[in-house]
Protein backbone atom coordinates (compact mmCIF):
# COMPACT_ATOMS: atom_id res chain seq x y z
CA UNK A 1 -28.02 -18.75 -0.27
CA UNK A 2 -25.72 -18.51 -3.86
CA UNK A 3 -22.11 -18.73 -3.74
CA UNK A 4 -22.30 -15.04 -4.49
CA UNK A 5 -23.87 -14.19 -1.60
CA UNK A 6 -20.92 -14.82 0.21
CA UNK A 7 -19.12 -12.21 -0.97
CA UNK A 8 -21.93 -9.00 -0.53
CA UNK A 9 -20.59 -6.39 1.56
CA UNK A 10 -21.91 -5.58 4.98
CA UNK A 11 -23.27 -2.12 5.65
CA UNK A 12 -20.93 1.15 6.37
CA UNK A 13 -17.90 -1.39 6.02
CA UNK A 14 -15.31 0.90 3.66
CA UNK A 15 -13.71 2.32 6.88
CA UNK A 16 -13.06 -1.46 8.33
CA UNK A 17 -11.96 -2.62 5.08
CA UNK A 18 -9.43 0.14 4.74
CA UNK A 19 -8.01 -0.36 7.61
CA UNK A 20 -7.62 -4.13 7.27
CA UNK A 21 -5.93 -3.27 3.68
CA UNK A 22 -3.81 -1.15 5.41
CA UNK A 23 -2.46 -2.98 8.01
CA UNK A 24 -2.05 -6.04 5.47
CA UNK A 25 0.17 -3.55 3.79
CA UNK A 26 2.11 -2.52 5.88
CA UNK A 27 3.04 -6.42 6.80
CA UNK A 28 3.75 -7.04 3.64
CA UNK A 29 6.25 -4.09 2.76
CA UNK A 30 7.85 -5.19 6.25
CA UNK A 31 8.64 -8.57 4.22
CA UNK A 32 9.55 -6.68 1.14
CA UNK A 33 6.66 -7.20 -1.31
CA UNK A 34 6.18 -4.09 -3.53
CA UNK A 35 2.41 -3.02 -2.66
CA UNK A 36 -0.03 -0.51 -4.19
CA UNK A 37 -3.21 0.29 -2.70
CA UNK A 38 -6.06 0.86 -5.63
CA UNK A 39 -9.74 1.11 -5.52
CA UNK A 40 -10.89 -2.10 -3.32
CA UNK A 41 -7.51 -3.49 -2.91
CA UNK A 42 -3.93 -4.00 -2.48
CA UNK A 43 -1.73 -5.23 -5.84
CA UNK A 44 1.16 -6.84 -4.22
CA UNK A 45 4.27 -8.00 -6.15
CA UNK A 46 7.09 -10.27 -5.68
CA UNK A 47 9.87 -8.09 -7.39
CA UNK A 48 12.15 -11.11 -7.05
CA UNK A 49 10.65 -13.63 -9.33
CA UNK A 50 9.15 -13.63 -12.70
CA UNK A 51 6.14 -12.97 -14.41
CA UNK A 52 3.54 -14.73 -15.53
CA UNK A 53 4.36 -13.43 -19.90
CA UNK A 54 6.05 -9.81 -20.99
CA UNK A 55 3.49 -7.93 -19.83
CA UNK A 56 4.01 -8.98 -16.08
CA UNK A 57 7.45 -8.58 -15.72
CA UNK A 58 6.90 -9.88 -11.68
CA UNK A 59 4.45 -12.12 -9.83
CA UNK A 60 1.55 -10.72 -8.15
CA UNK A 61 -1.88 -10.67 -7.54
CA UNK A 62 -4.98 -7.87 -6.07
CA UNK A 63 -6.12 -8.58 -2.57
CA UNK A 64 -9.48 -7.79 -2.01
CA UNK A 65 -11.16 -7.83 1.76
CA UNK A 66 -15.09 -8.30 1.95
CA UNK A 67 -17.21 -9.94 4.71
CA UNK A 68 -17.66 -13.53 4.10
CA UNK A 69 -21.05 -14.84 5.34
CA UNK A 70 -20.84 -17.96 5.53
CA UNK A 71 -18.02 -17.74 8.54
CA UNK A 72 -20.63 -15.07 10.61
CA UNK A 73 -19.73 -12.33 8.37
CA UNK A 74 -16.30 -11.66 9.65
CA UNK A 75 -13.90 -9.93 7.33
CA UNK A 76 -11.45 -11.95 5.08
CA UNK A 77 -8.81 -10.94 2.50
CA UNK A 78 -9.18 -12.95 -0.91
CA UNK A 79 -7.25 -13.26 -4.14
CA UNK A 80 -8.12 -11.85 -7.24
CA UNK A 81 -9.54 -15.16 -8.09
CA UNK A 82 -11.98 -14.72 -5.27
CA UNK A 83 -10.35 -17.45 -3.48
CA UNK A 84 -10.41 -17.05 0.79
CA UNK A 85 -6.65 -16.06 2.07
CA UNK A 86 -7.64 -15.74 5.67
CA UNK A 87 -9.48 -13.94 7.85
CA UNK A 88 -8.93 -9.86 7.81
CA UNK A 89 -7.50 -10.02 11.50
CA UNK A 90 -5.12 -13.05 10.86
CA UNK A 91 -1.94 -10.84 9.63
CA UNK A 92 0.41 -13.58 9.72
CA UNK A 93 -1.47 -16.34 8.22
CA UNK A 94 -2.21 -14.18 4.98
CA UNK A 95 1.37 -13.38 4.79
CA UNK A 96 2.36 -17.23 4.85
CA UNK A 97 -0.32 -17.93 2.30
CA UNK A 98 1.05 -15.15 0.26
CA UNK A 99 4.56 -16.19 0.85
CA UNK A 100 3.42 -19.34 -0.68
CA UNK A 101 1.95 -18.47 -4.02
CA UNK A 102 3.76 -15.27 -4.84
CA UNK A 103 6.85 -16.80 -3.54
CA UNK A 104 9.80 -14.92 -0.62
CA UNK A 105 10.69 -11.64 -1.34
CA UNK A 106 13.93 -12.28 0.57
């Protein structure tokens, strides 16, 4: 199995990954990260700290959630950079991970 394999969706998931996003959103606007849901995703923003250049006045970053197989298939959220937050049902730890590279809102 290829790396990429890891990251093919299951099978009638887009009603499971919505809600995942969802909740995850919700979290995060709780903790005062600016989110926007798009096609596949959440772009979340720390409206507190800088940018990356002038075109990104504020940190952020896309969460995507997919199944990863090589943990059984369960559902995980990732970064843009396809790297693994957390699994989809572990609100908390992908709010501390994301507290951690996008920085405290608060």
């Amino acid at each position: 199995m290829s790396a990429a394999d890891d990251f093919r969706p299951r099978p009638d998931s887009s009603i499971e990954i919505h809600t995942h996003l969802t909740a995850l959103g919700l979290v995060l606007r709780a903790y005062g990260y600016a989110v926007q849901a798009v096609a596949g995703g959440l772009i979340v923003r720390n409206t507190n700290t800088g940018g990356c250049c002038p075109g990104q006045p504020y940190t952020g970053d896309t969460i995507t959630c997919r199944a990863r197989l090589d943990d059984g298939g369960r559902y995980w959220f990732f970064t843009s950079w396809r790297q693994p937050i957390a699994p989809a049902d572990r609100y908390a730890e992908t709010l501390a991970f994301i507290e951690r590279y996008l920085g405290t809102p608060r």
